[in-house]
N, C-alpha and C. Protein backbone atom coordinates (compact mmCIF):
# COMPACT_ATOMS: atom_id res chain seq x y z
N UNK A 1 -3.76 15.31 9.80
CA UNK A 1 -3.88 14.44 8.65
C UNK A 1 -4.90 13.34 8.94
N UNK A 2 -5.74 13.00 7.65
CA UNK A 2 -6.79 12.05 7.88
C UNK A 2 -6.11 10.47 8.21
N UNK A 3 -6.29 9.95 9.60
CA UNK A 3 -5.87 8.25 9.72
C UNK A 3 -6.38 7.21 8.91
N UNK A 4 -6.16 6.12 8.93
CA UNK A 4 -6.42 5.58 7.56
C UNK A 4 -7.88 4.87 8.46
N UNK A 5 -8.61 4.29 7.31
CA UNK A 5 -10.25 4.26 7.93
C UNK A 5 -10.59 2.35 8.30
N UNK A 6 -10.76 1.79 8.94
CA UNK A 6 -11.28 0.25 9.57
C UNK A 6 -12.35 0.06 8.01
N UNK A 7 -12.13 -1.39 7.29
CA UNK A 7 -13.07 -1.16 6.24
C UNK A 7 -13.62 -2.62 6.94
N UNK A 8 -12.40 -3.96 7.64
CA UNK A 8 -12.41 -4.76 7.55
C UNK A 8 -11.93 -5.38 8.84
N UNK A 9 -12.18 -5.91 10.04
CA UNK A 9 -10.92 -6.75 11.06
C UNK A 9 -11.42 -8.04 11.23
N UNK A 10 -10.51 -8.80 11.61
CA UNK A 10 -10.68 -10.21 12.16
C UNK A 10 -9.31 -10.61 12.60
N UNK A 11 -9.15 -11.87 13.19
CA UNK A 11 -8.10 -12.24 14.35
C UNK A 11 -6.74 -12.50 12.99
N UNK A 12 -6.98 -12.62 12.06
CA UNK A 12 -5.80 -12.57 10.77
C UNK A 12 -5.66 -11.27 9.89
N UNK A 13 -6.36 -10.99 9.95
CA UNK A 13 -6.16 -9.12 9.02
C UNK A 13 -7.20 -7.76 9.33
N UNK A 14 -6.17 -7.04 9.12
CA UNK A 14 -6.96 -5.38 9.05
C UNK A 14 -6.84 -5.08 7.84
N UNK A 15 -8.11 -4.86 7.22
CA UNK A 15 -8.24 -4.27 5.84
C UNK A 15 -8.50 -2.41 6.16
N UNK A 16 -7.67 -1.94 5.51
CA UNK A 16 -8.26 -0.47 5.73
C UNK A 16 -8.16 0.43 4.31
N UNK A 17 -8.86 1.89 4.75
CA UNK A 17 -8.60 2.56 3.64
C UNK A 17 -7.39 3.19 3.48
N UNK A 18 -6.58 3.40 2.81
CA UNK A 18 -5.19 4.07 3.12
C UNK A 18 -5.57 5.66 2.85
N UNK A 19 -5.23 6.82 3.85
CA UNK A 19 -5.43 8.23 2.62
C UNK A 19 -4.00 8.61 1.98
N UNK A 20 -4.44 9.37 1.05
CA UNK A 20 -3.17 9.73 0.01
C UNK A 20 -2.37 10.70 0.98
N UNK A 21 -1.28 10.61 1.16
CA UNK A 21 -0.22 11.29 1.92
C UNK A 21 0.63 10.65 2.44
N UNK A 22 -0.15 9.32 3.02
CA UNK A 22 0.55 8.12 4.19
C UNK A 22 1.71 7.50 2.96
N UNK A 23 2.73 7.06 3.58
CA UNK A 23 3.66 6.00 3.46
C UNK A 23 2.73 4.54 4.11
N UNK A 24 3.66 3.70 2.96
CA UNK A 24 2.91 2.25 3.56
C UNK A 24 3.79 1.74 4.27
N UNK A 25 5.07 1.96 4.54
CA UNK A 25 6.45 1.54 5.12
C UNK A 25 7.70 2.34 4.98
N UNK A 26 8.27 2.49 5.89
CA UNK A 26 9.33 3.48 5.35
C UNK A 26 10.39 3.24 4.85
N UNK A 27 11.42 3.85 4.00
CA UNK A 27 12.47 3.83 2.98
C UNK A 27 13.58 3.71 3.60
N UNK A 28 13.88 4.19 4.67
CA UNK A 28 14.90 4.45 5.04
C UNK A 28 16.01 5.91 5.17
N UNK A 29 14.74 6.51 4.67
CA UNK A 29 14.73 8.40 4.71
C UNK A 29 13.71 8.94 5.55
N UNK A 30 14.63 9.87 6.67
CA UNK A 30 14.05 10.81 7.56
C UNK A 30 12.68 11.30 6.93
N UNK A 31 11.81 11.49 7.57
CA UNK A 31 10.45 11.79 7.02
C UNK A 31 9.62 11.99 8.32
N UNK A 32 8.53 13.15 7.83
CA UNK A 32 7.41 13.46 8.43
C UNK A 32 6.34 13.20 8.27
N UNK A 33 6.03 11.86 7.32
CA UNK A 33 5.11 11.69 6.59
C UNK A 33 4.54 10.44 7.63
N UNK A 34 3.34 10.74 7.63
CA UNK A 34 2.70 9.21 8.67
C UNK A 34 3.35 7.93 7.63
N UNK A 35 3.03 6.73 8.47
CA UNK A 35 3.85 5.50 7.74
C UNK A 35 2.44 4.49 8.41
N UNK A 36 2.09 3.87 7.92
CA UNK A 36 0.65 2.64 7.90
C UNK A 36 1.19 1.62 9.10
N UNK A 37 2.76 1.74 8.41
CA UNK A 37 3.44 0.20 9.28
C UNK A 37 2.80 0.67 10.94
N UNK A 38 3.27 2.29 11.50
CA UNK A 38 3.27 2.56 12.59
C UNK A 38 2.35 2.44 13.31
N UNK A 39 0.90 2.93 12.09
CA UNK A 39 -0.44 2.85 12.37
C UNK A 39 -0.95 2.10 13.36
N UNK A 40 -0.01 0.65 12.45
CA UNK A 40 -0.48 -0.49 12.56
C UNK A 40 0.02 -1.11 13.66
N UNK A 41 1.43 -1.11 13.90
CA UNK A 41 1.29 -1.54 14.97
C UNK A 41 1.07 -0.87 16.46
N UNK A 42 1.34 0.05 16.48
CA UNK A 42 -0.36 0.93 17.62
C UNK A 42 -1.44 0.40 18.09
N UNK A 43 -1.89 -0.23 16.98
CA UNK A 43 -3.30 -0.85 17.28
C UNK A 43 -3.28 -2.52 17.19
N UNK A 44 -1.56 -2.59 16.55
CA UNK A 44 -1.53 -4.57 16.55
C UNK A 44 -0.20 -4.69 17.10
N UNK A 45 0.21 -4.69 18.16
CA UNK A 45 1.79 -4.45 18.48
C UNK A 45 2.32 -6.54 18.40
N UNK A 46 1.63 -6.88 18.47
CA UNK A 46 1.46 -8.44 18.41
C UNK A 46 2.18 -8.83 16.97
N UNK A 47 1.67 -7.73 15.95
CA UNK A 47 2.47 -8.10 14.27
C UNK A 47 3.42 -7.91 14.48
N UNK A 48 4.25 -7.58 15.20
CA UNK A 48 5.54 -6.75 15.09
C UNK A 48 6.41 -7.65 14.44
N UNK A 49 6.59 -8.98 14.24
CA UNK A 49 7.53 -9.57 13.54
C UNK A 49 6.89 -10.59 12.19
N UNK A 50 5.53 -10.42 12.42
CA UNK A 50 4.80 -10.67 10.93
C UNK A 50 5.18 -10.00 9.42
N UNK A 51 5.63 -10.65 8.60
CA UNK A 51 6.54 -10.43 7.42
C UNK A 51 7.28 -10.63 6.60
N UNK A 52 8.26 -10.37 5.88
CA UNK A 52 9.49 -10.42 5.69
C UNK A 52 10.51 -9.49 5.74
N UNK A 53 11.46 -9.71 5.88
CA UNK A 53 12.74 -8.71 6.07
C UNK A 53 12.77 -7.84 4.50
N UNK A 54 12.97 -6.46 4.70
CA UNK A 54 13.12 -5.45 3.33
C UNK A 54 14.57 -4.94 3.98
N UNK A 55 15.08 -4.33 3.01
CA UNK A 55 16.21 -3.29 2.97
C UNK A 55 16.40 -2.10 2.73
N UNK A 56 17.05 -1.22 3.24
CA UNK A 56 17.58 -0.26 2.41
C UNK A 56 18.55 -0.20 1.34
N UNK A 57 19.05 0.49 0.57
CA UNK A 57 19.54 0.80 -0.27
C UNK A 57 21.36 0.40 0.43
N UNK A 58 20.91 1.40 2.02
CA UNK A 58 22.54 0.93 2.86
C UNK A 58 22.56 -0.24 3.74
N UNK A 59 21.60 -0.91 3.45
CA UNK A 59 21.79 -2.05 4.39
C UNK A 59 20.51 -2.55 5.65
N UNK A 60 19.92 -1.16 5.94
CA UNK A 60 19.15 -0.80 7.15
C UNK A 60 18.19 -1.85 6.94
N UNK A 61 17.83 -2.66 7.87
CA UNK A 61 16.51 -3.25 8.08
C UNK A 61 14.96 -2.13 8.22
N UNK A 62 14.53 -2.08 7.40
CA UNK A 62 12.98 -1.74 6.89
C UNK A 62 12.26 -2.63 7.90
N UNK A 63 11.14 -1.41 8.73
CA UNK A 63 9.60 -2.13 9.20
C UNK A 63 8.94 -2.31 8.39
N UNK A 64 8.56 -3.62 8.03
CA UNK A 64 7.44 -3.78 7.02
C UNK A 64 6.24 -4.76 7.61
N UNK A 65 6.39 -4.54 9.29
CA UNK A 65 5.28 -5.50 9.99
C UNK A 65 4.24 -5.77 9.07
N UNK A 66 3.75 -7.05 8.97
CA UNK A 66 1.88 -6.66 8.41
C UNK A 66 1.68 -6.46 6.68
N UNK A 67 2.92 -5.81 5.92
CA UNK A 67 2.85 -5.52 4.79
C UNK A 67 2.63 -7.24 4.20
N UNK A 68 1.69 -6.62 3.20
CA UNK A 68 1.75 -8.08 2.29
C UNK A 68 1.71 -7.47 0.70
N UNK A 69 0.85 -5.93 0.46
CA UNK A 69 1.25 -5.16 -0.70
C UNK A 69 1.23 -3.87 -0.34
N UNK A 70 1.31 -2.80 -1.44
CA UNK A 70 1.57 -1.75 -1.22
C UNK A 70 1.01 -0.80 -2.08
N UNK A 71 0.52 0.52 -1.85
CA UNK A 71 -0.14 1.68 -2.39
C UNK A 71 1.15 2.86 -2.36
N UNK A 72 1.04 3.19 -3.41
CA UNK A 72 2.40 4.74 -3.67
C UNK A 72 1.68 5.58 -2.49
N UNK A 73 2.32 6.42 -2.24
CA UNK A 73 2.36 7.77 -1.05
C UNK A 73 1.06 8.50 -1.74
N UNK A 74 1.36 8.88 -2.83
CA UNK A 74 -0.30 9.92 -3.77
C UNK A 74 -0.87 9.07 -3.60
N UNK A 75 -1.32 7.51 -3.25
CA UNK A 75 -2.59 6.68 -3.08
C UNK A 75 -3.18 6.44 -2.74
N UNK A 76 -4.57 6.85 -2.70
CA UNK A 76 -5.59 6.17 -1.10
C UNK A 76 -6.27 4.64 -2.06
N UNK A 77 -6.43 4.14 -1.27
CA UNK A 77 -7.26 2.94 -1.70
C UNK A 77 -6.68 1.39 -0.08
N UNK A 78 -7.61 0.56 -0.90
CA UNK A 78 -8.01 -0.60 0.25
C UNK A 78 -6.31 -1.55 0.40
N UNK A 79 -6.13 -1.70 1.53
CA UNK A 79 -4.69 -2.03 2.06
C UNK A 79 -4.66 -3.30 2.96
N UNK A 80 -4.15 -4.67 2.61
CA UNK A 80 -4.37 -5.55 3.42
C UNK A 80 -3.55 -5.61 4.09
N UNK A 81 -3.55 -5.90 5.76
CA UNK A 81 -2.29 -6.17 6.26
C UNK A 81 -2.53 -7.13 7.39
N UNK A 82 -1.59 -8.11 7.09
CA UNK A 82 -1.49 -9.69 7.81
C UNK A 82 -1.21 -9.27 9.85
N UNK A 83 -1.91 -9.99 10.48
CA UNK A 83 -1.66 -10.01 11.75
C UNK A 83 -0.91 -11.08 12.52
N UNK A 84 -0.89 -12.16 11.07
CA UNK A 84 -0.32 -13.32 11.64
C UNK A 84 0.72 -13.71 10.35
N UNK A 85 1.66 -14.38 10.94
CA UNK A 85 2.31 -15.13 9.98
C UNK A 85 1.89 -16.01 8.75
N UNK A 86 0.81 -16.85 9.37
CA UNK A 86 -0.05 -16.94 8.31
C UNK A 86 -0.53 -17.04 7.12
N UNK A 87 -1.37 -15.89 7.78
CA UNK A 87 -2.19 -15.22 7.09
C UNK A 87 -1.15 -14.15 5.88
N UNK A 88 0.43 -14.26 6.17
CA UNK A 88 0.79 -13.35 5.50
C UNK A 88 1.34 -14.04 4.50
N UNK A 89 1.91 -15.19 4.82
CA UNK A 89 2.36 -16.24 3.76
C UNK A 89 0.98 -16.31 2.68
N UNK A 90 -0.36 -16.98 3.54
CA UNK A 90 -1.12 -16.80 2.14
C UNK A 90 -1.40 -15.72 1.56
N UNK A 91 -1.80 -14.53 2.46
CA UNK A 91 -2.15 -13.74 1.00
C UNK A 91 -1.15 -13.22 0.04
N UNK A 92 0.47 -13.29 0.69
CA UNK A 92 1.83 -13.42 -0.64
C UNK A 92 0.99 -13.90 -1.58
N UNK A 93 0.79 -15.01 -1.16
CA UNK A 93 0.74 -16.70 -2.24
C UNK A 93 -0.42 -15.95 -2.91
N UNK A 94 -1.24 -15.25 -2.09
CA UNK A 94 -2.67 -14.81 -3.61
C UNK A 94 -2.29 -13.92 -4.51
N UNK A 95 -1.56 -12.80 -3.90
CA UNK A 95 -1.02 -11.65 -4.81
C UNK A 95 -0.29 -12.40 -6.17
N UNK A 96 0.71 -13.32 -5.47
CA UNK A 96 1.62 -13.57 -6.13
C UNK A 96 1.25 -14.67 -7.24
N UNK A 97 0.38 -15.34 -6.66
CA UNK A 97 -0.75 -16.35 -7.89
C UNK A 97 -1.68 -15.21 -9.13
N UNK A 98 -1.86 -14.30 -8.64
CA UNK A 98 -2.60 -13.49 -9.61
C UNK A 98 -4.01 -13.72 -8.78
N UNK A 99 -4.35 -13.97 -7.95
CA UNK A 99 -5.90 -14.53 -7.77
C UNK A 99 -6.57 -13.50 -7.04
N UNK A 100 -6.15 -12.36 -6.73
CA UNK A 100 -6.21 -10.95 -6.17
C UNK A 100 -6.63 -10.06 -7.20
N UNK A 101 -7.92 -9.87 -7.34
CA UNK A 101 -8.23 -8.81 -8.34
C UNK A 101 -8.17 -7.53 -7.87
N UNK A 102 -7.13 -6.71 -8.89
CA UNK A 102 -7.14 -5.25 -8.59
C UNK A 102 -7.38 -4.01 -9.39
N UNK A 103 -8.07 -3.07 -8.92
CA UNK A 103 -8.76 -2.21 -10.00
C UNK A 103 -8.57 -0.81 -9.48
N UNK A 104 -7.99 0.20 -10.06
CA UNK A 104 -7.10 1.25 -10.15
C UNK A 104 -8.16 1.92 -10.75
N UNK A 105 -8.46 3.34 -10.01
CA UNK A 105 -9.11 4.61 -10.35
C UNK A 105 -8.32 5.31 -10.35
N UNK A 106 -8.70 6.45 -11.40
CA UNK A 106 -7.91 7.71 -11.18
C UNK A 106 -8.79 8.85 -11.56
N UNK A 107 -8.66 10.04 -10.83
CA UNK A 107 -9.18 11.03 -11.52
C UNK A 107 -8.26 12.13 -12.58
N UNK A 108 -9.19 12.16 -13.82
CA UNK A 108 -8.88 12.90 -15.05
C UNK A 108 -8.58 14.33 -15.26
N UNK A 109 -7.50 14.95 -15.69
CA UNK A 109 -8.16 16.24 -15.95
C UNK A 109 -7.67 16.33 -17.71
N UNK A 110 -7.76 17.32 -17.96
CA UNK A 110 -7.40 18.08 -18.86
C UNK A 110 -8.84 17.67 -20.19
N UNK A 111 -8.29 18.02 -21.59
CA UNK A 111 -9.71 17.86 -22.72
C UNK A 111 -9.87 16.50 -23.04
N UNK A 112 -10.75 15.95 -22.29
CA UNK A 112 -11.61 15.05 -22.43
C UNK A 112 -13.16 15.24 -23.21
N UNK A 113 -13.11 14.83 -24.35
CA UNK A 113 -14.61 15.18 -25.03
C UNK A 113 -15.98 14.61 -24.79
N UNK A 114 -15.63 13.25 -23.84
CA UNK A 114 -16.60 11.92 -23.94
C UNK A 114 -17.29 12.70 -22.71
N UNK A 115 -18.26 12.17 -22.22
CA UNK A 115 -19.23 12.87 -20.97
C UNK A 115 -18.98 11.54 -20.24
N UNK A 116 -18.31 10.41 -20.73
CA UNK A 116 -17.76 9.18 -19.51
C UNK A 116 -17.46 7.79 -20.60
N UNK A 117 -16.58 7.52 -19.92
CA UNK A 117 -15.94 6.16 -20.90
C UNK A 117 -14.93 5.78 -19.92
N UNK A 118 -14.31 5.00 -20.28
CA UNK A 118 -13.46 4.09 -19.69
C UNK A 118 -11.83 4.18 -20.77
N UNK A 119 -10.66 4.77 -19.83
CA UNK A 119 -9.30 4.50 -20.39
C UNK A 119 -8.68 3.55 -19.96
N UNK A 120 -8.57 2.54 -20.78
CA UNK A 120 -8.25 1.42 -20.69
C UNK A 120 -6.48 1.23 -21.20
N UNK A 121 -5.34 1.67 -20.42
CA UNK A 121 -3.94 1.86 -20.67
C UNK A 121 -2.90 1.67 -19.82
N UNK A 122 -2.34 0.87 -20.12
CA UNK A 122 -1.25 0.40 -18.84
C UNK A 122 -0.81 1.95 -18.59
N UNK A 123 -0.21 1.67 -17.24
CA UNK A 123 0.35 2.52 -16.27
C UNK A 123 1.46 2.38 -16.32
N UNK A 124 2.62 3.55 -16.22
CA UNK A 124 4.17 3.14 -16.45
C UNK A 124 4.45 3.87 -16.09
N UNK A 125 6.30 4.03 -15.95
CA UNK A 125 6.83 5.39 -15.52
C UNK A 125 6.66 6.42 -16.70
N UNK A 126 6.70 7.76 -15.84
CA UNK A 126 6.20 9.03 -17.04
C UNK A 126 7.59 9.03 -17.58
N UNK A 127 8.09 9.58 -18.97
CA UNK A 127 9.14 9.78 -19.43
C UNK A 127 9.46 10.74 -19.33
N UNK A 128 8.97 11.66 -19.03
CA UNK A 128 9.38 13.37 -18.48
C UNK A 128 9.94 13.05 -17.40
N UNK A 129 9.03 12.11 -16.19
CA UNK A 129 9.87 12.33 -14.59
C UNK A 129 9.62 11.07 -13.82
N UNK A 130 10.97 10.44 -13.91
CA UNK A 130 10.69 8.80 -13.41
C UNK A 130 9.89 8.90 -11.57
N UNK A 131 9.90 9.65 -11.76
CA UNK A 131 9.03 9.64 -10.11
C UNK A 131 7.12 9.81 -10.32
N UNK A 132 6.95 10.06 -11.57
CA UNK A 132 5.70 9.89 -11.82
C UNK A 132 5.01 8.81 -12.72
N UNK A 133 3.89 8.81 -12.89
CA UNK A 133 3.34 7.79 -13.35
C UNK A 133 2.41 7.91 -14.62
N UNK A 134 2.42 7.35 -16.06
CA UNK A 134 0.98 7.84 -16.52
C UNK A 134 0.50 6.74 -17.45
C-alpha cells in the first residue's frame, strides 16, 4: 500500500498527503488497514501524548497522537498533524474558528452533459446507506 507522502515538516507539524485506504486513527475495531496515527509516530515517537483523549464506543482510550482533523478512509488529501502540544491547541483553535480554508474534490461519474463546470452541493449522508456520502 502507497505511505502517505511529506508535503510539509518543521519542528511543530507534518503536513502530508493522506492515500485513500489509510485510517487517520483507529476506532477501536480490529483492522488491517494502515492507521496515519502509527505512521506518525514511527517517524515522531516524541508526539506520543500530543492531543486529546477520544473514545470508544466501550470505553477504550483511542490513539489520536498528532490528530488535529480528519479525512474518511476513501480519502486522500492534505492532513495536518501537530508535533507539539502547541501547535495542536492552535491549529484546534483555527479549524475550530473557521479560519482554515477547505476545498473538497471529487471525481464524477455517471451523465454529465457539461464538458466542465463546477457542482456546487453540500455533502451529507446518502439516504440509501448511512455509511456513504453524496
Amino acid at each position: 500500500m502507497v505511505e502517505p507522502t511529506i508535503l510539509y515538516e518543521d519542528d511543530d507539524v507534518l503536513v502530508i498527503n493522506k492515500p485513500e485506504g489509510w485510517m487517520v486513527h483507529e476506532d477501536g475495531k480490529p483492522t488491517d488497514t494502515p492507521i496515519v496515527v502509527e505512521w506518525f509516530l514511527r517517524r515522531v515517537p516524541a508526539a506520543a501524548s500530543v492531543g486529546e483523549p477520544a473514545y470508544a464506543k466501550d470505553g477504550t482510550v483511542l490513539n489520536r497522537a498528532g490528530i488535529v482533523h480528519r479525512l474518511d478512509r476513501e480519502t486522500s488529501g492534505v492532513l495536518i498533524l501537530a508535533k507539539t502540544q502547541e501547535s495542536h491547541q492552535f491549529l484546534k483553535k483555527q479549524f475550530k474558528d473557521r479560519n482554515v480554508y477547505k476545498e473538497y474534490r471529487a471525481f464524477v461519474y455517471g451523465r454529465i452533459h457539461d464538458r466542465w463546470g463546477t457542482i456546487n452541493r453540500p455533502i451529507g449522508r446518502s439516504t440509501k446507506d448511512h455509511r456513504l456520502r453524496s
